[in-house]
C-alpha atoms as a PDB file:
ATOM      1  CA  UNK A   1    -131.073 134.291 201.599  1.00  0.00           C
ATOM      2  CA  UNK A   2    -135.151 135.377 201.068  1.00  0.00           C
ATOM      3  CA  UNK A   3    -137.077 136.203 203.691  1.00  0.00           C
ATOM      4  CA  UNK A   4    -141.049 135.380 203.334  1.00  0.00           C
ATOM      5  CA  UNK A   5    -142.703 138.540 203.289  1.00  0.00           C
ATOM      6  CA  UNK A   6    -146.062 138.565 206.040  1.00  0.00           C
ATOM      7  CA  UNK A   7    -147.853 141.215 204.411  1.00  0.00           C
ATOM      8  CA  UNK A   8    -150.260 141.459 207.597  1.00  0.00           C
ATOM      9  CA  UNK A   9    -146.629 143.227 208.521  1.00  0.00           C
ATOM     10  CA  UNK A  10    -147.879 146.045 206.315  1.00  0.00           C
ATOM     11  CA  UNK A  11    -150.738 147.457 206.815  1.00  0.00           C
ATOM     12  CA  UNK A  12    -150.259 151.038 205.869  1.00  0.00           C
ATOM     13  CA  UNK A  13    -148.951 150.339 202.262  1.00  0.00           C
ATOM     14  CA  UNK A  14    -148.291 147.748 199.843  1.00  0.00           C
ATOM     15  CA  UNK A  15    -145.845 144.580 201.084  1.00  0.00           C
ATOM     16  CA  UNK A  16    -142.626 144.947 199.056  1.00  0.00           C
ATOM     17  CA  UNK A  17    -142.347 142.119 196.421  1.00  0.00           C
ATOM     18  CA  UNK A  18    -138.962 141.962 197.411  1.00  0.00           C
ATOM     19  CA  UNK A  19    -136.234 143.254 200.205  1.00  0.00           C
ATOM     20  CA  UNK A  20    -133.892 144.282 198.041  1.00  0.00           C
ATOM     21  CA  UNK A  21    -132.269 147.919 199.025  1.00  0.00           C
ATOM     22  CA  UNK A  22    -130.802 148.349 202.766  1.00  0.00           C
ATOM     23  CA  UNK A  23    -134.009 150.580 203.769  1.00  0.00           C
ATOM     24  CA  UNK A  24    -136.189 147.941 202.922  1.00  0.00           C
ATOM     25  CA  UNK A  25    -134.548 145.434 204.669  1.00  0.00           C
ATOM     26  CA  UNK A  26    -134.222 148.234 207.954  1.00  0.00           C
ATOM     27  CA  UNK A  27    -138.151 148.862 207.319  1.00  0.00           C
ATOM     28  CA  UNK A  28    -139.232 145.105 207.323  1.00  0.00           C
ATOM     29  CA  UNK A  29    -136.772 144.570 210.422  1.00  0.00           C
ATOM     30  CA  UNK A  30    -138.089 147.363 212.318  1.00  0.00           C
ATOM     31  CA  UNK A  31    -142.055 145.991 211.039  1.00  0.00           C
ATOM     32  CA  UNK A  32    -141.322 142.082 212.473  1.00  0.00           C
ATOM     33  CA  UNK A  33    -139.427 143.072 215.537  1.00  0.00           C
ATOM     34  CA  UNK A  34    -142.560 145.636 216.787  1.00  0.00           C
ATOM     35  CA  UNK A  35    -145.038 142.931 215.452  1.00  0.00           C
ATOM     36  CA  UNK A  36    -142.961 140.467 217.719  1.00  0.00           C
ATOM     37  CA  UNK A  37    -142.727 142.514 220.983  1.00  0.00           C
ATOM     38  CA  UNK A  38    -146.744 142.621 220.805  1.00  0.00           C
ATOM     39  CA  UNK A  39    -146.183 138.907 220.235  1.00  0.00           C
ATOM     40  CA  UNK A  40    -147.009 138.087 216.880  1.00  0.00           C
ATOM     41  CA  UNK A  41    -144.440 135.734 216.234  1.00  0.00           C
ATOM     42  CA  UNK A  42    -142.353 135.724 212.906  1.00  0.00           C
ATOM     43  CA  UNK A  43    -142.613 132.116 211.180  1.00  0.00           C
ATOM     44  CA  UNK A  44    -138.646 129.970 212.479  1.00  0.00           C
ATOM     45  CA  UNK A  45    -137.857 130.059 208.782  1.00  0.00           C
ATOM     46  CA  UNK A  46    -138.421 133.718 208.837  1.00  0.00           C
ATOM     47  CA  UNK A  47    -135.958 133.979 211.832  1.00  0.00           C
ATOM     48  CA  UNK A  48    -133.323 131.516 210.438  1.00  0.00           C
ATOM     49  CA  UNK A  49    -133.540 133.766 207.447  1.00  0.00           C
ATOM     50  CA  UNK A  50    -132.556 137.113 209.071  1.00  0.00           C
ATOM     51  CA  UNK A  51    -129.540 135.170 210.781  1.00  0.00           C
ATOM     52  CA  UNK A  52    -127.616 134.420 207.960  1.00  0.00           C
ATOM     53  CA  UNK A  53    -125.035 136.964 207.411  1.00  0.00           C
ATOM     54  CA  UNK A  54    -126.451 139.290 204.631  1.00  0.00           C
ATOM     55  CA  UNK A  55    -128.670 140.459 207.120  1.00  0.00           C
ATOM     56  CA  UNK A  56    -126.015 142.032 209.325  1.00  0.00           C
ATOM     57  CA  UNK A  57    -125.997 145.179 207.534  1.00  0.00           C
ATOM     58  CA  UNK A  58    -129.678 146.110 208.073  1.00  0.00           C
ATOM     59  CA  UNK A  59    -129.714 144.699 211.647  1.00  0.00           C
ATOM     60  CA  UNK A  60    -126.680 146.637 212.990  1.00  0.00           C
ATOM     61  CA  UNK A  61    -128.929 149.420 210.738  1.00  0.00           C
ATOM     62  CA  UNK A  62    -132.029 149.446 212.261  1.00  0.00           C
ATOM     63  CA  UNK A  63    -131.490 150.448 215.472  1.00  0.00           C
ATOM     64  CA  UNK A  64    -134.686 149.597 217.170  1.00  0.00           C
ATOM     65  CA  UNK A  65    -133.076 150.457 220.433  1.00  0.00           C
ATOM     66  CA  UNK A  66    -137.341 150.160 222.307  1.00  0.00           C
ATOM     67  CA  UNK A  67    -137.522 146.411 221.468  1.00  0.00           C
ATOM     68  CA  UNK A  68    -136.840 143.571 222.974  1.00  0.00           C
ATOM     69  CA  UNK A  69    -137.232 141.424 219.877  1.00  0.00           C
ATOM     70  CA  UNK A  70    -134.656 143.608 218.068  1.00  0.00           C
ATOM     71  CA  UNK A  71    -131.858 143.053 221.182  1.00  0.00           C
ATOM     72  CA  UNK A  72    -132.076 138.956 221.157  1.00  0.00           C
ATOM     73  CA  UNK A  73    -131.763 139.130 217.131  1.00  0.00           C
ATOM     74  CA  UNK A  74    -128.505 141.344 217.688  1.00  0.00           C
ATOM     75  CA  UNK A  75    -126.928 138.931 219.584  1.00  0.00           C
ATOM     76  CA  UNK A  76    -128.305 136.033 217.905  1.00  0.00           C
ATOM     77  CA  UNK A  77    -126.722 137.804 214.748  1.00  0.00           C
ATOM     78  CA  UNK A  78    -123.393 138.044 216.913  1.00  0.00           C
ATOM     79  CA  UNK A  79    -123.298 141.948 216.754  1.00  0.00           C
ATOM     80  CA  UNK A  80    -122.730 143.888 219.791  1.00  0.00           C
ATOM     81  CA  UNK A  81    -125.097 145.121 222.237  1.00  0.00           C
ATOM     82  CA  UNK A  82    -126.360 148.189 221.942  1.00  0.00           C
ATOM     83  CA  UNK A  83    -128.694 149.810 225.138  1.00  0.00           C
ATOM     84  CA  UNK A  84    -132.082 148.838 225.293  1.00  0.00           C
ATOM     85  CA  UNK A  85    -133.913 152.213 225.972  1.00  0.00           C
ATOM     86  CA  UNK A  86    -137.679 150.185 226.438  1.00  0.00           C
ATOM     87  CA  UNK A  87    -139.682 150.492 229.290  1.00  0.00           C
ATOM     88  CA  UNK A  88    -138.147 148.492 232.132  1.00  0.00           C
ATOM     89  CA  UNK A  89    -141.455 147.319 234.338  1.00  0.00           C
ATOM     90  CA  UNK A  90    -140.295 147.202 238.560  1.00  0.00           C
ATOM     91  CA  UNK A  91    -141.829 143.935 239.260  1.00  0.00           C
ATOM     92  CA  UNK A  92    -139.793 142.422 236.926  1.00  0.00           C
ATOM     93  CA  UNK A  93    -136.223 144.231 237.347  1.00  0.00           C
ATOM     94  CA  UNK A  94    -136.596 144.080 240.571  1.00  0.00           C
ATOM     95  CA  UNK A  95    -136.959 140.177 240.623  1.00  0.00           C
ATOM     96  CA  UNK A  96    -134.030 138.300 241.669  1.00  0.00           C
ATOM     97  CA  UNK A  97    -135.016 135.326 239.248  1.00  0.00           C
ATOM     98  CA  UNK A  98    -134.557 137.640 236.152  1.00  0.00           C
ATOM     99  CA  UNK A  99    -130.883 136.441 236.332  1.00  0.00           C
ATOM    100  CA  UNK A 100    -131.883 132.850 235.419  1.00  0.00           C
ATOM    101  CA  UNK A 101    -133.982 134.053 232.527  1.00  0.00           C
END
């Protein structure tokens, strides 16, 4: 399955005309998820995309272990957790509603 390429995800080089080897597909994951955590949203189609099953490989890959973004498409991928190593704020894990969330 394609993914539609947001070349504002690139700003440093070139957008790829195509994800095609594993590192590219690691590269654009690790691009969308940091984009995302600042919250620059990827497009739903982009995110139904990247849960079809030839995207395992480069999501279990990437290893973006700082973002949030990259946790929730683990599981949504059904791979197993890994630990997030991101900045954990005190008003918020100290909040008893973060349960419920």
């Amino acid at each position: 399955m394609s993914v539609e390429i947001d070349g504002a995800l690139y700003p440093d080089v070139d957008p790829p005309a195509e994800l095609v080897t594993l590192e590219d597909q690691v590269d654009f994951l690790a691009r969308l998820c940091a984009a995302a955590d600042f919250g620059v949203l990827p497009a739903p189609k982009t995110v139904t995309a990247l849960l079809h099953p030839d995207w395992r490989p480069a999501m279990d890959a990437c290893r973006l272990l700082t973002s949030p973004t990259y946790h929730l498409l683990r599981r949504w991928q059904g791979l197993p957790p890994l630990p997030y190593l991101g900045q954990q704020l005190a008003y918020i894990r100290d909040d008893p509603n973060l349960a419920h969330v």
